[in-house]
N, C-alpha and C. Protein backbone atom coordinates (compact mmCIF):
# COMPACT_ATOMS: atom_id res chain seq x y z
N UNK A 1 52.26 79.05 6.58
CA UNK A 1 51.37 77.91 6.59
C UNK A 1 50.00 78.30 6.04
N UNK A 2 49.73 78.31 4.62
CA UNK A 2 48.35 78.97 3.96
C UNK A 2 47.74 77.85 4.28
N UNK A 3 47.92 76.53 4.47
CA UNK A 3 47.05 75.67 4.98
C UNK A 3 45.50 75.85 6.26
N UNK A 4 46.73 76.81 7.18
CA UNK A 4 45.86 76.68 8.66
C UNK A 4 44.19 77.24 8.21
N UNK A 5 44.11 78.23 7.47
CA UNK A 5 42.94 78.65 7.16
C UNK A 5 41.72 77.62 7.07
N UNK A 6 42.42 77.06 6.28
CA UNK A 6 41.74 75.58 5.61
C UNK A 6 41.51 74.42 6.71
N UNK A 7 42.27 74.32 7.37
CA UNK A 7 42.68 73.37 8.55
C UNK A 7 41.72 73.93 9.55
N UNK A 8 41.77 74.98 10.35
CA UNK A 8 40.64 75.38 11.05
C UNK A 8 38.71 75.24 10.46
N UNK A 9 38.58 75.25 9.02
CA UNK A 9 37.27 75.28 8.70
C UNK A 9 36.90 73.74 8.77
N UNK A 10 38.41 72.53 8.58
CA UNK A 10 38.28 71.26 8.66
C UNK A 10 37.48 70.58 10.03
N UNK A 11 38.52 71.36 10.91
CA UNK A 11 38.20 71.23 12.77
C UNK A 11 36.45 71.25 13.22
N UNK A 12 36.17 72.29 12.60
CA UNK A 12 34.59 72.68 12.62
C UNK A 12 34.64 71.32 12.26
N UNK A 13 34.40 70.33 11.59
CA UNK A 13 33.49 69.41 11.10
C UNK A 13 33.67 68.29 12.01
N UNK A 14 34.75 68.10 12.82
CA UNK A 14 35.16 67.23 13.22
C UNK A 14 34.33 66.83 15.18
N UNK A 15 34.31 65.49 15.38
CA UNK A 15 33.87 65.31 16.59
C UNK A 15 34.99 65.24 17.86
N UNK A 16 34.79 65.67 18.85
CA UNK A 16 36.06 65.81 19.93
C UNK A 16 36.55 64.40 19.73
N UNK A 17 36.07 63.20 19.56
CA UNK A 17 36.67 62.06 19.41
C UNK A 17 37.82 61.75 18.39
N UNK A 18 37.24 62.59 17.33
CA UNK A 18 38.34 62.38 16.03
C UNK A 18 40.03 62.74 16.36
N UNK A 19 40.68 62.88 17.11
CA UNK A 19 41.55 63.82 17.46
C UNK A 19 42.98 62.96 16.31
N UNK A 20 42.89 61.61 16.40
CA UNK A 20 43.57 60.91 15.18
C UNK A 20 43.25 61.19 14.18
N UNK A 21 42.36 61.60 13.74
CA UNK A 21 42.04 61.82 12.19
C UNK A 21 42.47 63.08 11.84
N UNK A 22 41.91 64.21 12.44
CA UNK A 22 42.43 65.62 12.62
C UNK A 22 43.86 65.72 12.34
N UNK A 23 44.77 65.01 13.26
CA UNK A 23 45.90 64.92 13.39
C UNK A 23 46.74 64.21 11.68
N UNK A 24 46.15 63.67 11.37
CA UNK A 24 46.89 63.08 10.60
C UNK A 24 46.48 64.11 9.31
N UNK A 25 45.46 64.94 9.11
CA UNK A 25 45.55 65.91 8.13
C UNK A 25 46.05 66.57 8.09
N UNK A 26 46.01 67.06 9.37
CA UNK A 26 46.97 68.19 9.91
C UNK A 26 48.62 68.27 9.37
N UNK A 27 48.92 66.63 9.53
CA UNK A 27 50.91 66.08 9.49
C UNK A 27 50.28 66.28 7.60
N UNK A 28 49.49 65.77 7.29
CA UNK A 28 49.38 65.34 5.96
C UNK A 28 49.69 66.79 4.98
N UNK A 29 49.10 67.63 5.69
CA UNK A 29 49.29 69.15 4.84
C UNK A 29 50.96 69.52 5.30
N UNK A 30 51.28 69.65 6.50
CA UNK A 30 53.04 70.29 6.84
C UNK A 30 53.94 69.15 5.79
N UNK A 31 53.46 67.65 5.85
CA UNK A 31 54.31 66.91 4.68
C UNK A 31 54.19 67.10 3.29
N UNK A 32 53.15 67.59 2.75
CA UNK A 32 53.38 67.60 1.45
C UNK A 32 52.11 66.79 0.83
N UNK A 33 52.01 65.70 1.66
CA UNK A 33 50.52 64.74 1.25
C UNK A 33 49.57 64.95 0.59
N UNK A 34 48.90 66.58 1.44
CA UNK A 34 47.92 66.98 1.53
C UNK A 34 47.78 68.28 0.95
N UNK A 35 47.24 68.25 -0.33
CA UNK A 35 47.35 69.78 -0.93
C UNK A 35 46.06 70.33 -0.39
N UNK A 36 46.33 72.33 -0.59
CA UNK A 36 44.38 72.77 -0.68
C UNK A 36 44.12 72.65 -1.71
N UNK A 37 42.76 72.36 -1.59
CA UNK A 37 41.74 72.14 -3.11
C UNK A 37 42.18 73.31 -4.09
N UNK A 38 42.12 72.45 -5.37
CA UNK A 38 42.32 73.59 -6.47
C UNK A 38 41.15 74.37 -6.28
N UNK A 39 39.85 74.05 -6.46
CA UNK A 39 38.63 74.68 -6.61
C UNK A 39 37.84 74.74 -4.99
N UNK A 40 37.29 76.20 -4.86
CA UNK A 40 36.83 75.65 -3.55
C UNK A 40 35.63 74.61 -3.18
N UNK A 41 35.88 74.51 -2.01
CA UNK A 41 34.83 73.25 -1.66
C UNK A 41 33.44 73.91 -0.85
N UNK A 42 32.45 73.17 -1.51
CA UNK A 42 31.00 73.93 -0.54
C UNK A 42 31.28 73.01 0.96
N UNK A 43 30.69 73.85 1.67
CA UNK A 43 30.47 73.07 3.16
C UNK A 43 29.96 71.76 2.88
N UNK A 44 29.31 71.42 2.23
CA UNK A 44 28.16 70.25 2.15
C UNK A 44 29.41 69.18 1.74
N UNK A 45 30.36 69.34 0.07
CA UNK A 45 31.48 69.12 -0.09
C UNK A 45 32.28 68.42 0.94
N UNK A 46 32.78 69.60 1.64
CA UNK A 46 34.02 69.37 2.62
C UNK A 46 33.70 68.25 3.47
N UNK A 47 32.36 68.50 3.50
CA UNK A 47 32.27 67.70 4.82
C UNK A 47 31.62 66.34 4.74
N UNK A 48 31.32 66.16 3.64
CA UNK A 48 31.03 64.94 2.86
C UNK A 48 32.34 63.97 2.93
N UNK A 49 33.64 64.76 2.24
CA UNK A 49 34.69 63.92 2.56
C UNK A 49 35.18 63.73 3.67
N UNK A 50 34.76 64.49 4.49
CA UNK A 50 35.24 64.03 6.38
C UNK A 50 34.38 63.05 6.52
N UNK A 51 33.31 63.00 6.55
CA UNK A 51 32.62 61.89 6.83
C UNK A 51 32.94 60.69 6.44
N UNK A 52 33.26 60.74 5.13
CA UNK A 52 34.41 59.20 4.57
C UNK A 52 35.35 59.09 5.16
N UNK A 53 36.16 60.47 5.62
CA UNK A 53 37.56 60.02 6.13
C UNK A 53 37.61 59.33 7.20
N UNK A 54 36.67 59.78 8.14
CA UNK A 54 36.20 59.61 9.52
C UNK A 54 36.05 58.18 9.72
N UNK A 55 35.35 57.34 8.91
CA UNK A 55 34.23 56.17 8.66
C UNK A 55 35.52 55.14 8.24
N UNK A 56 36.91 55.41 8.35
CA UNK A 56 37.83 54.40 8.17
C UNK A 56 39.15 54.55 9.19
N UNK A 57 39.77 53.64 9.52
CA UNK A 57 40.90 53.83 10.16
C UNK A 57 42.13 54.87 9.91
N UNK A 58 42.44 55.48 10.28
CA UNK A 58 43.59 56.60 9.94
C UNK A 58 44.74 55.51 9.28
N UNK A 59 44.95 55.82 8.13
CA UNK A 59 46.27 54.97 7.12
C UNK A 59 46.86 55.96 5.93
N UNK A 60 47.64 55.66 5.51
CA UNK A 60 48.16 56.34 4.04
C UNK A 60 46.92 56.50 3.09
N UNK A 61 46.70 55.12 2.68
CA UNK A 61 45.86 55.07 2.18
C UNK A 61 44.25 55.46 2.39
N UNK A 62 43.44 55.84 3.73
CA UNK A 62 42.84 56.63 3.29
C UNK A 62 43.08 58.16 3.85
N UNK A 63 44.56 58.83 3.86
CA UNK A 63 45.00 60.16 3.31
C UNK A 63 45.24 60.19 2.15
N UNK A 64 45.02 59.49 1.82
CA UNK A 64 45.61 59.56 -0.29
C UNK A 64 43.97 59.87 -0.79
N UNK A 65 43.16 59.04 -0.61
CA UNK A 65 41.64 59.00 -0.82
C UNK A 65 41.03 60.41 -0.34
N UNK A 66 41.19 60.57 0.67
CA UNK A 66 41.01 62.15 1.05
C UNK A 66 41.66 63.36 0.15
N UNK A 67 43.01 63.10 -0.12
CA UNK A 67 43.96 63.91 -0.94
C UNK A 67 43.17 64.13 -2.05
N UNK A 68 42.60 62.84 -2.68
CA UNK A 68 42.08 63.12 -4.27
C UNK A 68 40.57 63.78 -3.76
N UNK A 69 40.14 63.64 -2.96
CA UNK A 69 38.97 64.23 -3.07
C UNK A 69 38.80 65.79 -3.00
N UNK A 70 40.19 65.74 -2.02
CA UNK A 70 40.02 67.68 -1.84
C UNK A 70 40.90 68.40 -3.39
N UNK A 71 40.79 67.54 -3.90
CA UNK A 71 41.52 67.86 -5.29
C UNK A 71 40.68 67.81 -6.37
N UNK A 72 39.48 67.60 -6.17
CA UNK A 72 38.54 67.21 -6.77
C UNK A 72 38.09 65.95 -7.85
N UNK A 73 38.92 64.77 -7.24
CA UNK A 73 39.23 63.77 -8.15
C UNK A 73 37.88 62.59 -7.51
């Protein structure tokens, strides 16, 4: 799982409340959904797109939106 690395620096960003959102990145990387970034991401980066992810209801659609971002799209 080369993910977890990545997945633990995610956790840092996250509020004890988020535990749905977390979760669904989490399923999103073991399914396939969720690649690691080609290029790495600055903290400021990463956590820029949590903050979007955060700021919407947990759906496909915004794990897809997240997907392109950690992809750098």
């Amino acid at each position: 799982m080369p993910y977890r690395w990545f997945l633990s620096r995610v956790q840092q960003l996250f509020e004890a409340d988020s535990k749905e959102h977390l979760q669904s990145i989490e399923d999103g990387f073991k399914t396939g959904k969720l690649k690691l970034p080609a290029q790495p991401m600055t903290d400021q980066e990463l956590a820029q797109a949590i903050r979007e992810f955060q700021a919407m209801p947990v759906s496909d659609v915004t794990l897809l939106q997240l997907g392109k971002r950690l992809e750098g799209g």
